[in-house]
C-alpha atoms as a PDB file:
ATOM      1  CA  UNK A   1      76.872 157.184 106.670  1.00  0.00           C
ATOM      2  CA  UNK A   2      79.922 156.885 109.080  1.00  0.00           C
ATOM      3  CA  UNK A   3      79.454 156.438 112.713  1.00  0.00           C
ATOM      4  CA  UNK A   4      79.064 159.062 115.051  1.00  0.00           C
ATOM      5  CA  UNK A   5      82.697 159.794 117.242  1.00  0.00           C
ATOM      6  CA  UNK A   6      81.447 159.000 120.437  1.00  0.00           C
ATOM      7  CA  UNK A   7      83.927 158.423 123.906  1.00  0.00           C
ATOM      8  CA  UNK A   8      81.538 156.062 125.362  1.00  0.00           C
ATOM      9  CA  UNK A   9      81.845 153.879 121.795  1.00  0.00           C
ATOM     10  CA  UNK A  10      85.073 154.278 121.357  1.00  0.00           C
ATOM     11  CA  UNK A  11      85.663 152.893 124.809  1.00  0.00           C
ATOM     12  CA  UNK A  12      82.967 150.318 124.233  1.00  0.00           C
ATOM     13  CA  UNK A  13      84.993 149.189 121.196  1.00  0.00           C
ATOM     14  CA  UNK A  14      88.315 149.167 122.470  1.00  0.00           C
ATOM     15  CA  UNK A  15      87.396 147.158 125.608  1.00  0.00           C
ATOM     16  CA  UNK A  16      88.811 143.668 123.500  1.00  0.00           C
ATOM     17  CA  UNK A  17      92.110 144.971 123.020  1.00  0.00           C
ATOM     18  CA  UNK A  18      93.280 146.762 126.321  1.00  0.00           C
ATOM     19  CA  UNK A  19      95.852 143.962 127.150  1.00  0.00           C
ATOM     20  CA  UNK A  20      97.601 144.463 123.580  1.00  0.00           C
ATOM     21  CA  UNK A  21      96.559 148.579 122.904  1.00  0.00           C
ATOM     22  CA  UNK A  22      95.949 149.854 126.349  1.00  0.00           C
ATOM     23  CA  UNK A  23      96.322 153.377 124.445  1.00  0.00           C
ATOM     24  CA  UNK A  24      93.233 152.808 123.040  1.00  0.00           C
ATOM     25  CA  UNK A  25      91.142 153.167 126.216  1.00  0.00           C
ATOM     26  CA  UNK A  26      93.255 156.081 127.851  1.00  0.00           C
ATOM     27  CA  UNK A  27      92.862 159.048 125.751  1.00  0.00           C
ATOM     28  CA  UNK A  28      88.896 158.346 125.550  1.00  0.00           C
ATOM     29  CA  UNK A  29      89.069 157.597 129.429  1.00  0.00           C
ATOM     30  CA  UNK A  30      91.155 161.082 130.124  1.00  0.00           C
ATOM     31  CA  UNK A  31      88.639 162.809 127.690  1.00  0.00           C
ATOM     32  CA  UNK A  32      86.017 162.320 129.832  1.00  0.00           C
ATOM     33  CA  UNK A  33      87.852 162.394 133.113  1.00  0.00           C
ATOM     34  CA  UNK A  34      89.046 166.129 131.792  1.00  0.00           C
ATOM     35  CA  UNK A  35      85.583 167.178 130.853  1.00  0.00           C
ATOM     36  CA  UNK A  36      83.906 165.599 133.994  1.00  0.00           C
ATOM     37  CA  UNK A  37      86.514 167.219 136.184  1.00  0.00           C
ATOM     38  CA  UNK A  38      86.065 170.976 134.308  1.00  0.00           C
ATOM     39  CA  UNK A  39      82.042 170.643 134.402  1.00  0.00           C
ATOM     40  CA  UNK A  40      82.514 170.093 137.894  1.00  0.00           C
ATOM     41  CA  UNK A  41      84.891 173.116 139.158  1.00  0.00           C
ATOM     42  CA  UNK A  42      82.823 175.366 137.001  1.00  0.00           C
ATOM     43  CA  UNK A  43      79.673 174.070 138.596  1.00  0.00           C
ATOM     44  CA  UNK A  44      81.477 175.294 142.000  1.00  0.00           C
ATOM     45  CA  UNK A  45      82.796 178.400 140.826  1.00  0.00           C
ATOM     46  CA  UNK A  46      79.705 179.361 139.308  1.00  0.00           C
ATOM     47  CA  UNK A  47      77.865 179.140 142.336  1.00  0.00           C
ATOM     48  CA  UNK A  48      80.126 180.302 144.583  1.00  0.00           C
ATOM     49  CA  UNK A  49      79.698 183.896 142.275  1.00  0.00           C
ATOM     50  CA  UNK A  50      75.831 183.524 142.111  1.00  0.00           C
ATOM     51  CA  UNK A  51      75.065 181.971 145.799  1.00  0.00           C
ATOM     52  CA  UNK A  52      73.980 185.080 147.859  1.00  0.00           C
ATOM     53  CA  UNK A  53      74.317 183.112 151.314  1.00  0.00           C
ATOM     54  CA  UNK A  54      78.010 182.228 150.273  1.00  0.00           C
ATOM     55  CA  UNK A  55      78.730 186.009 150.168  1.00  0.00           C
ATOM     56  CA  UNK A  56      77.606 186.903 153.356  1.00  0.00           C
ATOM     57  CA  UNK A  57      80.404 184.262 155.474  1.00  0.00           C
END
């Protein structure tokens, strides 16, 4: 069975060679930074259309 695609293991694994392959640890890193970022303005947006005591101000 081949192992699960993971960020967090793919950055776990590519820790060793960030001096040589820093390449290796960005696009995992910016993966997450992208998602983390989106999850969060969605979170606002969402309850800035739901929250009925933002309306009212």
């Amino acid at each position: 069975q081949p192992p699960t695609a993971e960020w967090g293991t793919m950055l776990a694994d590519a820790r060793e060679f960030i001096r040589s392959n820093p390449w290796l640890v960005t696009f995992p890193g910016l993966a997450i930074l992208i998602t983390v970022v989106a999850i969060n303005l969605m979170g606002d947006g969402l309850r800035d259309a739901l929250d009925p005591k933002m309306r009212r101000s």
